[in-house]
Protein backbone atom coordinates (compact mmCIF):
# COMPACT_ATOMS: atom_id res chain seq x y z
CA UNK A 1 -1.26 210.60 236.25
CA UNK A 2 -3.12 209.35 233.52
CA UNK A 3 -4.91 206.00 233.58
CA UNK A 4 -4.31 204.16 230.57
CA UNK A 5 -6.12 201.00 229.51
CA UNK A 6 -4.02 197.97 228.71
CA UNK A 7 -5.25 195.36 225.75
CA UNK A 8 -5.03 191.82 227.04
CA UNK A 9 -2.61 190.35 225.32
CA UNK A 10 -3.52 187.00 223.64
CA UNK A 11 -0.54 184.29 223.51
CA UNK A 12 -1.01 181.91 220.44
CA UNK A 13 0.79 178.85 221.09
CA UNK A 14 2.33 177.66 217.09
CA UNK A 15 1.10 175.00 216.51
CA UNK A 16 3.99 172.03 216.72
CA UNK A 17 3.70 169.63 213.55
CA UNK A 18 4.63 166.26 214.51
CA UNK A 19 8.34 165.14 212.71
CA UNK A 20 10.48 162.43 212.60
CA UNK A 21 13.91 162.65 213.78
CA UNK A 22 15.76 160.40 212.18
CA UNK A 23 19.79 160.71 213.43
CA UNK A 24 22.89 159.02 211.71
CA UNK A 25 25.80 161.10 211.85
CA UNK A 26 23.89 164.34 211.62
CA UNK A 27 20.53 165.07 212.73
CA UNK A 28 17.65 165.01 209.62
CA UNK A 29 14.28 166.09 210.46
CA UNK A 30 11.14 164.74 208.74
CA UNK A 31 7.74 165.72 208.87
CA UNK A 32 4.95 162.61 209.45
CA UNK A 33 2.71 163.83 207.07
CA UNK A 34 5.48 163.70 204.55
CA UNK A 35 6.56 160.33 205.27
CA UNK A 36 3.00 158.91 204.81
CA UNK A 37 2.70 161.34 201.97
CA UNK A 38 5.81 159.79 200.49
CA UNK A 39 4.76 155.92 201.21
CA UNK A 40 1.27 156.70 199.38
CA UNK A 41 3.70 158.00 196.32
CA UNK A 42 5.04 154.84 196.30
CA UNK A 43 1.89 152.77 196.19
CA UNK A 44 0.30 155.02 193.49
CA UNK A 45 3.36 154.71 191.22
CA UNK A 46 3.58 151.00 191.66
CA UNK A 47 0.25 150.59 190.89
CA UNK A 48 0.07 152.75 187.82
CA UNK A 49 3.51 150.84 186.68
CA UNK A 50 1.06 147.85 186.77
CA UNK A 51 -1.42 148.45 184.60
CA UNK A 52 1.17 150.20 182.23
CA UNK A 53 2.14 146.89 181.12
CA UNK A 54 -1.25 145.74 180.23
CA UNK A 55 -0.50 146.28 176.43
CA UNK A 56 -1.65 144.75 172.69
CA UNK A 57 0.66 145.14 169.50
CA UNK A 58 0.11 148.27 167.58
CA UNK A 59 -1.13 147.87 164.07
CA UNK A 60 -3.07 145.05 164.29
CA UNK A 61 -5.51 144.02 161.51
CA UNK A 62 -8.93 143.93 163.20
CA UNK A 63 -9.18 140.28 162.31
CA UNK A 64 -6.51 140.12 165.03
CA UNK A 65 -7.32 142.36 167.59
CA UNK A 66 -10.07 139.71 169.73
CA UNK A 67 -7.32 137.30 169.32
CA UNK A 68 -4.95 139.61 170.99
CA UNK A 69 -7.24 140.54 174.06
CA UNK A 70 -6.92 137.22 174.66
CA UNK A 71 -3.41 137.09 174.68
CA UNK A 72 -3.20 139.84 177.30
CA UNK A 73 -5.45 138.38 179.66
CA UNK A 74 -2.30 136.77 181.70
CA UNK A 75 -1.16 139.80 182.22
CA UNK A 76 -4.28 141.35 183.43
CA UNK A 77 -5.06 138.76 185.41
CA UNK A 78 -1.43 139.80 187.01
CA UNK A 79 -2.62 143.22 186.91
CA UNK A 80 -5.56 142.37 189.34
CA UNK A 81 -3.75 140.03 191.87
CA UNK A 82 -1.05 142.63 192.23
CA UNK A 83 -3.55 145.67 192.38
CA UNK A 84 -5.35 143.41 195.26
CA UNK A 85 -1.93 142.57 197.03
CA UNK A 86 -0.47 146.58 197.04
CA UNK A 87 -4.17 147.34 198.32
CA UNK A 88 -4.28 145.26 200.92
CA UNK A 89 -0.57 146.65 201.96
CA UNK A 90 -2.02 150.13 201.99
CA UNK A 91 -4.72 149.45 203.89
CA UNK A 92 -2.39 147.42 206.22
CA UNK A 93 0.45 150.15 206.64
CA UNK A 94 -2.05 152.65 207.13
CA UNK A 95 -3.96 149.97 209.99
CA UNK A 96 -0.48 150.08 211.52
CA UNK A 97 0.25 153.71 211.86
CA UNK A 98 -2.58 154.53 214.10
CA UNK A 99 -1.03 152.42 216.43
CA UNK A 100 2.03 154.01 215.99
CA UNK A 101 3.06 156.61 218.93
CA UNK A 102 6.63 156.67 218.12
CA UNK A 103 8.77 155.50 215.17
CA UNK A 104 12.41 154.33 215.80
CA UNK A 105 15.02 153.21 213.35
CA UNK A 106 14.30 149.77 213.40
CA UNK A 107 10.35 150.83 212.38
CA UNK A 108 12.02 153.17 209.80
CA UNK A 109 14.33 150.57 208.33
CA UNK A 110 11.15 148.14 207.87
CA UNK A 111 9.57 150.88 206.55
CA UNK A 112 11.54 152.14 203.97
CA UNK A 113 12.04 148.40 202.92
CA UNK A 114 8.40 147.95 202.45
CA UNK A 115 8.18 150.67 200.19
CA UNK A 116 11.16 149.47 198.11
CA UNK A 117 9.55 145.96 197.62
CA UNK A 118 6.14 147.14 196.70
CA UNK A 119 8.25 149.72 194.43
CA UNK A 120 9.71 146.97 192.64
CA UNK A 121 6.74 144.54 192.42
CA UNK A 122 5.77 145.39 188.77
CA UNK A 123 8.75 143.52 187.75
CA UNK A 124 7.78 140.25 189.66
CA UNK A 125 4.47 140.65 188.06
CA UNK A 126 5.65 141.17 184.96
CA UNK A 127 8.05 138.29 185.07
CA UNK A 128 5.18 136.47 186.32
CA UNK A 129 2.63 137.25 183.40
CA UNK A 130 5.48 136.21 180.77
CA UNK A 131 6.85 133.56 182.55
CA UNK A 132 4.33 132.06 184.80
CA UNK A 133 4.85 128.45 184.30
CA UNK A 134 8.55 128.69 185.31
CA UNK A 135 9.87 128.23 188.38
CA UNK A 136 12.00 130.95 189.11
CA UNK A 137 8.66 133.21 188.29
CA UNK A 138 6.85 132.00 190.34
CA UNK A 139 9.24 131.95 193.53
CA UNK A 140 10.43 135.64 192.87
CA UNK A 141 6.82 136.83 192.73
CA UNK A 142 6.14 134.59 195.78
CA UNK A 143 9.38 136.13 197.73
CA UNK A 144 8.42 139.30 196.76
CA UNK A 145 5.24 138.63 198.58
CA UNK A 146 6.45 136.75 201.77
CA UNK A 147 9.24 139.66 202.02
CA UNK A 148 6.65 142.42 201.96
CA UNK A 149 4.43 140.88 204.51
CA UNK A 150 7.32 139.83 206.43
CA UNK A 151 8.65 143.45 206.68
CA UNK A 152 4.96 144.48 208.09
CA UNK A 153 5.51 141.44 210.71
CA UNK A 154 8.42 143.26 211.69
CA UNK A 155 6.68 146.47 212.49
CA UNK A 156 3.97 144.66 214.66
CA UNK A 157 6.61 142.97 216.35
CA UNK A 158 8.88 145.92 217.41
CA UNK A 159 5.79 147.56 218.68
CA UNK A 160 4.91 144.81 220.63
CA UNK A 161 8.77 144.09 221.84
CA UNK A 162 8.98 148.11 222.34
CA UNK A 163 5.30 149.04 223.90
CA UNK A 164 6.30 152.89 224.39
CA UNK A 165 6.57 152.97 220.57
CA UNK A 166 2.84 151.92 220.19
CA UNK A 167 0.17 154.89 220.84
CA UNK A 168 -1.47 154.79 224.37
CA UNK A 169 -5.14 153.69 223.08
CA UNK A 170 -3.36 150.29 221.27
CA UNK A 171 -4.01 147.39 223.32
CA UNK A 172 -1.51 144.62 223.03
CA UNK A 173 -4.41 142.10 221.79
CA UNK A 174 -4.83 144.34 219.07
CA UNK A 175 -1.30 144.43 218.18
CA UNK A 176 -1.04 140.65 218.64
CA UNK A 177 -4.08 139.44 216.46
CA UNK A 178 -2.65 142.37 213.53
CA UNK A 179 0.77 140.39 213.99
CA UNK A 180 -0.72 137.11 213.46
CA UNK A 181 -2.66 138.27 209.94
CA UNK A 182 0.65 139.51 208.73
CA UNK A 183 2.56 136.33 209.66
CA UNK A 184 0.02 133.97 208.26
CA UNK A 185 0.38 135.61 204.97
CA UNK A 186 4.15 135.08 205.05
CA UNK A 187 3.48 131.69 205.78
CA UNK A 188 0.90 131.29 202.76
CA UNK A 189 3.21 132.65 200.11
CA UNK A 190 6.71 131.63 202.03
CA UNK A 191 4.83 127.34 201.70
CA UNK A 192 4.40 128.45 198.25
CA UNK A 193 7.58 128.47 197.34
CA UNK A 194 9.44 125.12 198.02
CA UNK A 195 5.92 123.92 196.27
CA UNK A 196 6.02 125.88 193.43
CA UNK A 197 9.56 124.39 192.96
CA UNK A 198 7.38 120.65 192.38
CA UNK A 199 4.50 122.69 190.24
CA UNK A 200 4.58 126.18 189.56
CA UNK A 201 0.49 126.14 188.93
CA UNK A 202 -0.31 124.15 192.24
CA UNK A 203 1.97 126.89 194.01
CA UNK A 204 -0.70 129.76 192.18
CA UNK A 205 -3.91 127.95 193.30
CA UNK A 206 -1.60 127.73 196.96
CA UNK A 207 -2.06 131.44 197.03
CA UNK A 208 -5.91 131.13 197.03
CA UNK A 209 -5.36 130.15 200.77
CA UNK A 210 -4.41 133.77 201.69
CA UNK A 211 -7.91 134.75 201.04
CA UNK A 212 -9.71 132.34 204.07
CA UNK A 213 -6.11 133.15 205.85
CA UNK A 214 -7.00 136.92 205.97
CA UNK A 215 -10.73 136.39 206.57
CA UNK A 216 -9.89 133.91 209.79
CA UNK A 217 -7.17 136.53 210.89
CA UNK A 218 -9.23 139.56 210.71
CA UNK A 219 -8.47 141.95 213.93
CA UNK A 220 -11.26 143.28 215.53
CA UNK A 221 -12.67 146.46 214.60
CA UNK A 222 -10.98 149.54 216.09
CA UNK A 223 -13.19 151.94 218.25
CA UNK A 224 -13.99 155.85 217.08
CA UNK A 225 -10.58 157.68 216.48
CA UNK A 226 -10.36 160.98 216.87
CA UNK A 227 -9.18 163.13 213.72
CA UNK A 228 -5.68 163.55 212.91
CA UNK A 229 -3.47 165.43 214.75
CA UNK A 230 -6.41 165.82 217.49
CA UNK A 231 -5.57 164.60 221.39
CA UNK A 232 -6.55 161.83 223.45
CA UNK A 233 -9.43 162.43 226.03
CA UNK A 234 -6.59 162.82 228.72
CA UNK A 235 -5.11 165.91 226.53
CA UNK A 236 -2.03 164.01 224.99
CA UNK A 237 -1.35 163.34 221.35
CA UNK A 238 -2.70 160.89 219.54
CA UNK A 239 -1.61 158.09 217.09
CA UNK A 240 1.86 158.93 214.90
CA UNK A 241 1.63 162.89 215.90
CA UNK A 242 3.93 162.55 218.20
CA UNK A 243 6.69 161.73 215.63
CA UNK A 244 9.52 159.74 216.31
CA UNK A 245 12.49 159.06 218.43
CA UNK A 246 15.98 159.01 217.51
């Protein structure tokens, strides 16, 4: 008998991408990455609808032109509060998916709504940079708001309601003080609204209180993540990579 040598043989585990099963009727798988993919989409488009209607009559005589630069400023001053409100949602929906573990419909619902308010926020602005001294500007641009922050209340709250959604290194105090910045915005721009029905300038300046509003609220800093997809020191997944539940 011959003795014959036998390669180890090396077994590869694939590597499992984390999805989101998302199951009404029929089951629909999603990838993670491709939801957050899709949700920064949405941002970028909304923002670049923004500054798309940032525009000066064509043909002017240049006589004219200084005087209508000065005509658009409303609407670039619209421009740059909506640019700093979608920001601060990006940064905030982004905060809340590394505490994210699992995502259930209810998470998915306020999700998708989220994305179809900042979506459609170039029209309040717009309505707002045309019409700013009406009232029912100023109130739709001020729901718009209030909705928006109100749908990233929800979030919070479901992970707090739900812990085994949240990821295993979020600490309820976290979750708590990130709840209470959301829902002290809602209550800045929600006030604004029965005021701006008295004033529609008093209920602008009313929106300046969002700004000492998100410094008081500020969560505390997070401690050193590791990198995306990675694992937990105890060798489990960490943040949103371990996709959803039906």
């Amino acid at each position: 008998m011959t003795n014959r040598s036998v390669a180890p043989r090396l077994h590869l585990r694939p590597r499992i991408r984390p999805r989101i099963r998302f199951r009404r009727g029929r089951a629909t798988t999603v990838e993670a990455a491709r939801l957050a993919a899709f949700g920064d989409a949405v941002f970028a488009i909304a923002i670049t609808l923004l500054a798309l209607g940032i525009t000066v009559p064509e043909g002017l005589p240049d006589a004219k032109v200084a005087q209508a630069v000065r005509d658009a400023v409303p609407a670039i001053a619209g421009f740059g509060l909506s640019f700093a409100v979608i920001g601060a949602l990006w940064l905030a929906q982004h905060a809340l998916f590394r505490h994210i573990a699992t995502l259930d419909h209810l998470l998915l619902y306020a999700y998708f709504g989220l994305l179809a308010v900042v979506a459609a926020l170039p029209f309040p602005t717009r309505l707002l940079n045309q019409y700013g001294e009406t009232v029912i500007a100023t109130v739709i641009y001020a729901g718009a708001i209030t909705l928006a922050s109100g749908l990233m209340s929800t979030m919070y709250l479901r992970l707090l309601a739900v812990p085994s959604l949240a990821a295993p290194h979020t600490s309820r105090a976290r979750l708590k003080a990130s709840c209470r910045h959301s829902l002290l915005l809602v209550l800045v721009f929600g006030t604004s609204i029965p005021v701006a029905f008295a004033s529609p300038s008093t209920a602008k300046y009313w929106w300046v209180l969002a700004i000492p509003a998100r410094l008081l609220s500020q969560p505390p800093r997070e401690p050193a993540q590791g990198p995306p997809g990675g694992t937990s020191p105890g060798g489990a997944p960490s943040g949103a990579d371990r996709g959803t539940r039906s």
